[in-house]
C-alpha atoms as a PDB file:
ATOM      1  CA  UNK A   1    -103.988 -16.697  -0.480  1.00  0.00           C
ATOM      2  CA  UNK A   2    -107.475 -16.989   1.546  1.00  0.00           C
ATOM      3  CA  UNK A   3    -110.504 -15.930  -0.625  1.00  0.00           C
ATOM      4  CA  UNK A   4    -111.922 -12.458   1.027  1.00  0.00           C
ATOM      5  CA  UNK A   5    -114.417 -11.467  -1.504  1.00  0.00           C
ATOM      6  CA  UNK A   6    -117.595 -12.721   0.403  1.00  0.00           C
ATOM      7  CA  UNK A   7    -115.961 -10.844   3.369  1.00  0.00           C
ATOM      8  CA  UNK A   8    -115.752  -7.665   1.863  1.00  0.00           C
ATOM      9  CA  UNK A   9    -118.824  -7.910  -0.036  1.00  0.00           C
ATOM     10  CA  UNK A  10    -120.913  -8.496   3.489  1.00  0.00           C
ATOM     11  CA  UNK A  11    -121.072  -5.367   4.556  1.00  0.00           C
ATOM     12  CA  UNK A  12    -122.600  -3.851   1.356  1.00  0.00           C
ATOM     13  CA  UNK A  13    -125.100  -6.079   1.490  1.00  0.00           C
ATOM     14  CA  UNK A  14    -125.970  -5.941   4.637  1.00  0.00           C
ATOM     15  CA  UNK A  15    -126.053  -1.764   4.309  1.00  0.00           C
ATOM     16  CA  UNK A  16    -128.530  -3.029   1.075  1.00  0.00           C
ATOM     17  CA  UNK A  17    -130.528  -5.068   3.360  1.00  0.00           C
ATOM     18  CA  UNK A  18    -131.072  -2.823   6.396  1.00  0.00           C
ATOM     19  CA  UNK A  19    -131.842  -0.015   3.402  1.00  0.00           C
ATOM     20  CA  UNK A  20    -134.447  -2.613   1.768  1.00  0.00           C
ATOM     21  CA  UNK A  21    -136.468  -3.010   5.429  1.00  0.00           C
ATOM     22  CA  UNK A  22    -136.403   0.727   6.089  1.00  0.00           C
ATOM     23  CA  UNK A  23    -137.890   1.476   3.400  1.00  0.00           C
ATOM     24  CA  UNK A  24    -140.471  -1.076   3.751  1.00  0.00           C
ATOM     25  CA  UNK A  25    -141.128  -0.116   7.269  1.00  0.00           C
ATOM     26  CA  UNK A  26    -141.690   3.454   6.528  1.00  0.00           C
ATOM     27  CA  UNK A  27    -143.914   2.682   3.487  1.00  0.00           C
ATOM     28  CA  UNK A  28    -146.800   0.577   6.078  1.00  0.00           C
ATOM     29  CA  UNK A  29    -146.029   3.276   8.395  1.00  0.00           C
ATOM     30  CA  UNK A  30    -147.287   5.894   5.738  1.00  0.00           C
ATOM     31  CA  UNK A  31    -150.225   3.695   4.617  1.00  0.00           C
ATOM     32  CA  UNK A  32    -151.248   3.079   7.734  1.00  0.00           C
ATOM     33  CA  UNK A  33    -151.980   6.582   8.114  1.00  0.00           C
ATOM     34  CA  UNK A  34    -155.354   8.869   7.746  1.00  0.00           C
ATOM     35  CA  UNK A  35    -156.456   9.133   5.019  1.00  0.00           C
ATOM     36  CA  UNK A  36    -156.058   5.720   4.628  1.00  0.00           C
ATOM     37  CA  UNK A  37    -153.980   4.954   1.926  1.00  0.00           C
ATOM     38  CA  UNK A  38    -153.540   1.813  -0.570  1.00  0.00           C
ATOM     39  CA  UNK A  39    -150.312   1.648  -3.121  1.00  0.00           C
ATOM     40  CA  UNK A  40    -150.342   0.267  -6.581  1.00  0.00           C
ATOM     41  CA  UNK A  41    -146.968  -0.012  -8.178  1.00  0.00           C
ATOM     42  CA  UNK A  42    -146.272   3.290  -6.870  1.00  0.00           C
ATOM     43  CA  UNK A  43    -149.254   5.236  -6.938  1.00  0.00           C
ATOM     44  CA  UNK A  44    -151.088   6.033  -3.729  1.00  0.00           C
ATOM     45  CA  UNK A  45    -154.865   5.965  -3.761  1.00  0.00           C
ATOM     46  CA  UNK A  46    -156.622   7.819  -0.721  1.00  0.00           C
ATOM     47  CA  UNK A  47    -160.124   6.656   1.033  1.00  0.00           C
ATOM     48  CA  UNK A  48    -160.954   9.696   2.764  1.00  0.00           C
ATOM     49  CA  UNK A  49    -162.171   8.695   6.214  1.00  0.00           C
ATOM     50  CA  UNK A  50    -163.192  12.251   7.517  1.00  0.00           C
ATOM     51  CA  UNK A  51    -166.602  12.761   9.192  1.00  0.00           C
ATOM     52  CA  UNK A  52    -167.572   9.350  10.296  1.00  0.00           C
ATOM     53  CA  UNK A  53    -168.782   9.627  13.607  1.00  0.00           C
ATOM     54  CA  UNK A  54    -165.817  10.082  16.337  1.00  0.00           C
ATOM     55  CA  UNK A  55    -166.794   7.449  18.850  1.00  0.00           C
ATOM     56  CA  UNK A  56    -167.488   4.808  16.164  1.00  0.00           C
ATOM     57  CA  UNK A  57    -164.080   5.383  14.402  1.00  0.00           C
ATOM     58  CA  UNK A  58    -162.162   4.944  17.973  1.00  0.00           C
ATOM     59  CA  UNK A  59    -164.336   1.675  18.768  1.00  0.00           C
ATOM     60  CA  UNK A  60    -162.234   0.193  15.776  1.00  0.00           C
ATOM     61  CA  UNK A  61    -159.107   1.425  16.200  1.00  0.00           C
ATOM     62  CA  UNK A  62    -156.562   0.125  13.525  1.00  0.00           C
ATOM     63  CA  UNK A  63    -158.784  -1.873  11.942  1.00  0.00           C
ATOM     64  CA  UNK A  64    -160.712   1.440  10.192  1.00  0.00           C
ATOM     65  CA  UNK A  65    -157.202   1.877   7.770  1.00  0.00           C
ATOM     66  CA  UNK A  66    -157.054  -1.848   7.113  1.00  0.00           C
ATOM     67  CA  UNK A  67    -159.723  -2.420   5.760  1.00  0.00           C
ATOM     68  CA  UNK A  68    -160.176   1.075   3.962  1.00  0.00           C
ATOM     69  CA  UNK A  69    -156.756  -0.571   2.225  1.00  0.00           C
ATOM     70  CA  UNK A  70    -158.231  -3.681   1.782  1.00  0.00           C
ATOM     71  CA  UNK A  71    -161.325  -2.615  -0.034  1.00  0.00           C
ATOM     72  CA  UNK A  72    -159.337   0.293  -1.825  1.00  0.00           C
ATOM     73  CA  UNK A  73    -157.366  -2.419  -3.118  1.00  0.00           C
ATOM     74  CA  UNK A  74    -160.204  -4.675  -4.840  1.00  0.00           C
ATOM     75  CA  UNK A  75    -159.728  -1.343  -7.390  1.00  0.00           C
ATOM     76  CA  UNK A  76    -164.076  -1.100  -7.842  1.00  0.00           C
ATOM     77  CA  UNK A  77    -164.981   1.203 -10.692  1.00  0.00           C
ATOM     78  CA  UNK A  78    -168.657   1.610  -9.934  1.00  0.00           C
ATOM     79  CA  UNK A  79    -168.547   1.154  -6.214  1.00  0.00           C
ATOM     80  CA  UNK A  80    -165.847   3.438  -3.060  1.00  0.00           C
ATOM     81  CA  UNK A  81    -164.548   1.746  -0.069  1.00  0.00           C
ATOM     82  CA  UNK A  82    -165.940   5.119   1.448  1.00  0.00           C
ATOM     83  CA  UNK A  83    -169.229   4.017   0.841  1.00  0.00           C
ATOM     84  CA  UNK A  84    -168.932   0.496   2.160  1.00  0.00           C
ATOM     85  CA  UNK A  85    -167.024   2.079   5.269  1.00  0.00           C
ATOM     86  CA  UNK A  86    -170.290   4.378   6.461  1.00  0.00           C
ATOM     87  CA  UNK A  87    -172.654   1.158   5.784  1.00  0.00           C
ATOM     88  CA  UNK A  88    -170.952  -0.060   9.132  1.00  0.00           C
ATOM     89  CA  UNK A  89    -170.656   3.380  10.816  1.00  0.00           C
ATOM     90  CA  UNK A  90    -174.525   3.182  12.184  1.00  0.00           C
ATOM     91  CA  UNK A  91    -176.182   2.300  15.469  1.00  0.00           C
ATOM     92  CA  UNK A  92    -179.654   1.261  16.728  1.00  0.00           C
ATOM     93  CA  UNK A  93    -180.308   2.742  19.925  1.00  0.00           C
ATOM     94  CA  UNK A  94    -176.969   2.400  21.915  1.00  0.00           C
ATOM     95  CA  UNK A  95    -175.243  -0.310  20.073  1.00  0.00           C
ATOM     96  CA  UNK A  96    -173.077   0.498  17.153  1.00  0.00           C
ATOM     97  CA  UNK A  97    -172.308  -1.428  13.897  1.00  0.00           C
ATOM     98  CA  UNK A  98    -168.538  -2.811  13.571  1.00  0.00           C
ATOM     99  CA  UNK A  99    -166.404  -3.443  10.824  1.00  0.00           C
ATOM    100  CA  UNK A 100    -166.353  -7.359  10.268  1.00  0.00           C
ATOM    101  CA  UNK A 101    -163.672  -9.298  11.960  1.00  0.00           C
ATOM    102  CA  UNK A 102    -160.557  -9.606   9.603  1.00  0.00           C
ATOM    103  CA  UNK A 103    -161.366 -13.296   8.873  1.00  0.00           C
ATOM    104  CA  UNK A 104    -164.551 -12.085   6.973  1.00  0.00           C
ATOM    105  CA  UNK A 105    -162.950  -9.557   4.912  1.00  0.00           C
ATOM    106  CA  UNK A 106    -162.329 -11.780   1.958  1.00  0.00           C
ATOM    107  CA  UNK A 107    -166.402 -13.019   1.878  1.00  0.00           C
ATOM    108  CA  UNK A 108    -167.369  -9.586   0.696  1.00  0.00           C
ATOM    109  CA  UNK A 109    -165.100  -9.501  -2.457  1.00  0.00           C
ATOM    110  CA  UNK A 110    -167.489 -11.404  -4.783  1.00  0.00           C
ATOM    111  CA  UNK A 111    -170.304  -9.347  -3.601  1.00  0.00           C
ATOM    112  CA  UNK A 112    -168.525  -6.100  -4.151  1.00  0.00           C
ATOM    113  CA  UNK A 113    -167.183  -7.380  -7.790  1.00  0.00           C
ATOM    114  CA  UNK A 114    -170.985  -8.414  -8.486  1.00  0.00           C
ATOM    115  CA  UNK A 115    -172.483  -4.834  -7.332  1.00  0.00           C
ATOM    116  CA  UNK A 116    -169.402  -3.566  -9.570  1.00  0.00           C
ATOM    117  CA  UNK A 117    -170.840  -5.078 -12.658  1.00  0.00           C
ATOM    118  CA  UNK A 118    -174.580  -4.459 -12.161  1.00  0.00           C
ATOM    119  CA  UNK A 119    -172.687  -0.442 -11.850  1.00  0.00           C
ATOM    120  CA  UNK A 120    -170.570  -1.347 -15.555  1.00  0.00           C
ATOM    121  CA  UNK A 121    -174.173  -2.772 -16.608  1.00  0.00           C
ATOM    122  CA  UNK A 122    -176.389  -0.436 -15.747  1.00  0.00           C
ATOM    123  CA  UNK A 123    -173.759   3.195 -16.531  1.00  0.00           C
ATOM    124  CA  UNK A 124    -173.913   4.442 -13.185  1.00  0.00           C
ATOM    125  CA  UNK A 125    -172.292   3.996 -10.062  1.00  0.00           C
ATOM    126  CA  UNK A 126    -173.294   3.412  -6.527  1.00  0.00           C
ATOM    127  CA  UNK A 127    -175.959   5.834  -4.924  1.00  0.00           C
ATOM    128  CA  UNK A 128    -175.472   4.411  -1.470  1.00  0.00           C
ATOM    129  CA  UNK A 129    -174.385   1.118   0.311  1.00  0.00           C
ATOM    130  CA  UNK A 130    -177.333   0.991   2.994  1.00  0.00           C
ATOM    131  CA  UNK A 131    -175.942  -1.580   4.383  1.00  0.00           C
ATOM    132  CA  UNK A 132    -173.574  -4.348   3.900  1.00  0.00           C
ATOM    133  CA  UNK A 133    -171.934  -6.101   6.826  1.00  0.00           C
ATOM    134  CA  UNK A 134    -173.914  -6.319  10.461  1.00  0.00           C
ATOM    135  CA  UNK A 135    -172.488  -7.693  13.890  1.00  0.00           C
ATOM    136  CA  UNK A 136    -174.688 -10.274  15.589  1.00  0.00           C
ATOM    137  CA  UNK A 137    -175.788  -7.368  18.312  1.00  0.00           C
ATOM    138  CA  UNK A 138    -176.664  -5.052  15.492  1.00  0.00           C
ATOM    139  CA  UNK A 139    -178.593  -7.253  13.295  1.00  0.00           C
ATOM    140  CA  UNK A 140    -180.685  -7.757  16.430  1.00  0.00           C
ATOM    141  CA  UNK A 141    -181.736  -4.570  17.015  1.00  0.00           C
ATOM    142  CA  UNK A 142    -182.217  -3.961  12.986  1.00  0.00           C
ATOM    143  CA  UNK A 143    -186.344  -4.308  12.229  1.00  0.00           C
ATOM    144  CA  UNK A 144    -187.107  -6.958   9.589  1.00  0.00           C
ATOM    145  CA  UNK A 145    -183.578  -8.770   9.863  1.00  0.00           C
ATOM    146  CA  UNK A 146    -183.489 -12.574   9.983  1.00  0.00           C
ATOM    147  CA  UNK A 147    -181.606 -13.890  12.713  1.00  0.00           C
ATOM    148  CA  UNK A 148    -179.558 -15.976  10.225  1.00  0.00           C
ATOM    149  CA  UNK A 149    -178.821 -12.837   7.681  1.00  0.00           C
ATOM    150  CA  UNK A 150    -176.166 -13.456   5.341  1.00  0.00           C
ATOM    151  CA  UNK A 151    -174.640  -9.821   6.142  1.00  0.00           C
ATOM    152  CA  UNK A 152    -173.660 -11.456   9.415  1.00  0.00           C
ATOM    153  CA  UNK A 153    -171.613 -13.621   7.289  1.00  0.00           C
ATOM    154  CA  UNK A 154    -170.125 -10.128   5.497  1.00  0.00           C
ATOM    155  CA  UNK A 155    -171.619 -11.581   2.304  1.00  0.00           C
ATOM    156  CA  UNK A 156    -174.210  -9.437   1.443  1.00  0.00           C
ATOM    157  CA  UNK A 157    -174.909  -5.866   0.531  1.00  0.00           C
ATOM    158  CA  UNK A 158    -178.266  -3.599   0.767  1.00  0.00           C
ATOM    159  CA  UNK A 159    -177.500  -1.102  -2.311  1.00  0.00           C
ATOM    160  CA  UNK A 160    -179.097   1.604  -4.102  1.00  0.00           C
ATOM    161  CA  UNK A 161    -178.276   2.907  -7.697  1.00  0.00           C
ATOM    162  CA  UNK A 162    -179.732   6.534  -9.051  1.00  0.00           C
ATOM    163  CA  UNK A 163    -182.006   4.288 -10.956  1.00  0.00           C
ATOM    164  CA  UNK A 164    -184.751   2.209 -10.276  1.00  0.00           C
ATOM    165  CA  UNK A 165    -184.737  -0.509  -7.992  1.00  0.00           C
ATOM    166  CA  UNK A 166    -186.535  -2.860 -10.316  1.00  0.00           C
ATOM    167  CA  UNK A 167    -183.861  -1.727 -13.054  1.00  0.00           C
ATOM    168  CA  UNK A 168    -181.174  -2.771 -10.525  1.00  0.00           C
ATOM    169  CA  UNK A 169    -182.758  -6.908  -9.616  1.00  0.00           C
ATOM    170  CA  UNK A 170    -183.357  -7.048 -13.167  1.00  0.00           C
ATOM    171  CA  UNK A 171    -179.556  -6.490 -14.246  1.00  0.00           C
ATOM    172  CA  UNK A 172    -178.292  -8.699 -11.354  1.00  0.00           C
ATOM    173  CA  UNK A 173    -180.614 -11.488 -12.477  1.00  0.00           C
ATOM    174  CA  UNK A 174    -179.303 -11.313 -15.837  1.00  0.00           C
ATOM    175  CA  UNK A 175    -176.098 -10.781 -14.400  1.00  0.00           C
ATOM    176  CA  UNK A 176    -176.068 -14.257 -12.382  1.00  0.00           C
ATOM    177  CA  UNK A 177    -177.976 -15.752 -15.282  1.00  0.00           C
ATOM    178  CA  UNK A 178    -175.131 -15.553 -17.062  1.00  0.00           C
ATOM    179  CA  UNK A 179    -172.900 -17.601 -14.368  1.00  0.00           C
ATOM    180  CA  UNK A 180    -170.997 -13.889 -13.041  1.00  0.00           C
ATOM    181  CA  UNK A 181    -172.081 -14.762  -9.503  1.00  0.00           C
ATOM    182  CA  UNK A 182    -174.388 -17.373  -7.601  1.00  0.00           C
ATOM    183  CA  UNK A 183    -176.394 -15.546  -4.287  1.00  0.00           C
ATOM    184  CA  UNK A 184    -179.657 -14.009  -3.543  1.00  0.00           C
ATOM    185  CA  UNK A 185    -181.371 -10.925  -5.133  1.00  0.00           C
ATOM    186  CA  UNK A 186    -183.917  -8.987  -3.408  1.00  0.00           C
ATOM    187  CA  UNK A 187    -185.845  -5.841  -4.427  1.00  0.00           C
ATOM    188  CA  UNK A 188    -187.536  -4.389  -2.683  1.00  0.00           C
ATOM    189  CA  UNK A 189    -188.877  -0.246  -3.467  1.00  0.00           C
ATOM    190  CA  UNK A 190    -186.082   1.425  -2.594  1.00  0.00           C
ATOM    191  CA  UNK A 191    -183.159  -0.615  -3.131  1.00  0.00           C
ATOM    192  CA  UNK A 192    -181.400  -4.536  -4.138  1.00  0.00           C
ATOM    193  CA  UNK A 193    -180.192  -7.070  -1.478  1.00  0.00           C
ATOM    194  CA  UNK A 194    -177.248  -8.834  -3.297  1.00  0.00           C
ATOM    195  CA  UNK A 195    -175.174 -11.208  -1.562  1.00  0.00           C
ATOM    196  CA  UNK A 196    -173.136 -14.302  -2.770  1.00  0.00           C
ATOM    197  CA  UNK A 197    -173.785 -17.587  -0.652  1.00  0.00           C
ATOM    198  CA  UNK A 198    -173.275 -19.984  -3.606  1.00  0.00           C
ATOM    199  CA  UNK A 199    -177.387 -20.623  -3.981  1.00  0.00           C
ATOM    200  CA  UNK A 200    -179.390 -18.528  -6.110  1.00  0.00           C
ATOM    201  CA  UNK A 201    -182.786 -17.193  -4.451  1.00  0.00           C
ATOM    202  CA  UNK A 202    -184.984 -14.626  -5.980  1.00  0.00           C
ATOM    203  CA  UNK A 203    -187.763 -12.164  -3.296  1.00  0.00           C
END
C-alpha cells in the first residue's frame, strides 16, 4: 500500500506557511506606518514623527520610517531617534538637509553609542542633536563647514547636553581615553563635535 502521509500532511503545511508570511507581511506593513514603529520581541516602540516640517518629510518619502526604525532599534538610553531625525530636518536658504543614503546608516552607530555613554557618564540625556548628518549641497551652504566634514560621511554628531560644554569634551576624552571609541572631539561654547573616523583629534 503506497505511503500517503507526506500527501496529506501538504496541505497543512502549506495552510502553516501561507499563515507564517501573512503574518509577516502585515507586521512591516504596521511598522512601516506613522508613527514609525520598531518591534522588540513583541513590544512596539513609537518615534513620534509629528511636526517636522511637511515639505521636508515628503522629500524623503519612505525613507523617514526606516530609518526612525533603524535608529529606534540601536535601543539609546541617553539619546531619541526623534532628536537625530530633526538634526536633518533643516535648510539653508532653499536647499534642505536629507536623511543619509541607506548605505551610511550603519557609520552613525558608533557615534550614537559614544554620545550614549558621555549621556550614562555625565546623568543626563541629550539636550539637542544640532546636527549630525549633512548632504554635500547642505554642508555647502552651512558657515564654518569644511568641505571634507566627517558628517558628510554620517559619522559625526554636533550635540548639546543641559550641562556645560567643557563638562561634555572632558567626559568624551576620558571616554575615548579609555579605548570606548577612536574619533574627533570638539568644543566649542555651546556644544561637542563627536564623530568616530578611527583617528583621535582634539580642537
Amino acid at each position: 500500500m503506497p505511503d500517503t502521509s507526506k500527501d496529506l500532511n501538504a496541505p497543512i503545511i502549506k495552510r502553516r506557511s501561507a499563515i507564517g508570511t501573512l503574518g509577516l507581511g502585515a507586521l512591516a506593513t504596521w511598522a512601516g506606518t506613522s508613527p514609525a514603529s520598531a518591534f522588540f520581541f513583541g513590544k512596539q516602540e513609537s518615534v513620534d514623527l509629528s511636526g517636522l516640517p511637511s515639505q521636508w518629510v515628503a522629500l524623503q518619502g519612505r525613507n523617514l520610517n526606516d530609518y526612525a526604525n533603524y535608529l529606534a532599534g540601536l535601543r539609546l538610553k541617553y539619546v531619541t531617534p526623534r532628536q537625530v531625525i530633526e538634526a536633518h530636518a533643516k535648510r539653508r536658504g532653499s536647499v534642505w538637509n536629507s536623511l543619509p543614503p541607506k548605505q551610511l546608516w550603519k557609520n552613525m552607530v558608533p557615534t550614537l553609542k559614544a554620545v550614549d555613554k558621555v549621556g550614562a557618564q555625565i546623568g543626563r540625556p541629550v539636550k539637542e542633536v544640532i546636527s549630525a548628518y549633512r548632504s554635500p549641497s547642505y554642508n555647502a551652504r552651512c558657515a564654518g563647514a569644511r568641505r571634507g566634514s566627517w558628517h558628510q560621511s554620517n559619522v559625526a554628531v554636533d550635540v548639546k547636553f543641559p550641562v556645560s560644554s567643557w563638562t561634555v569634551s572632558k567626559t568624551s576624552r576620558s571616554l575615548r581615553s579609555r579605548g570606548l571609541f577612536q574619533g574627533g572631539v570638539g568644543h566649542y561654547s555651546s556644544f561637542t563635535h563627536i564623530d568616530t573616523r578611527g583617528q583621535n583629534v582634539d580642537w
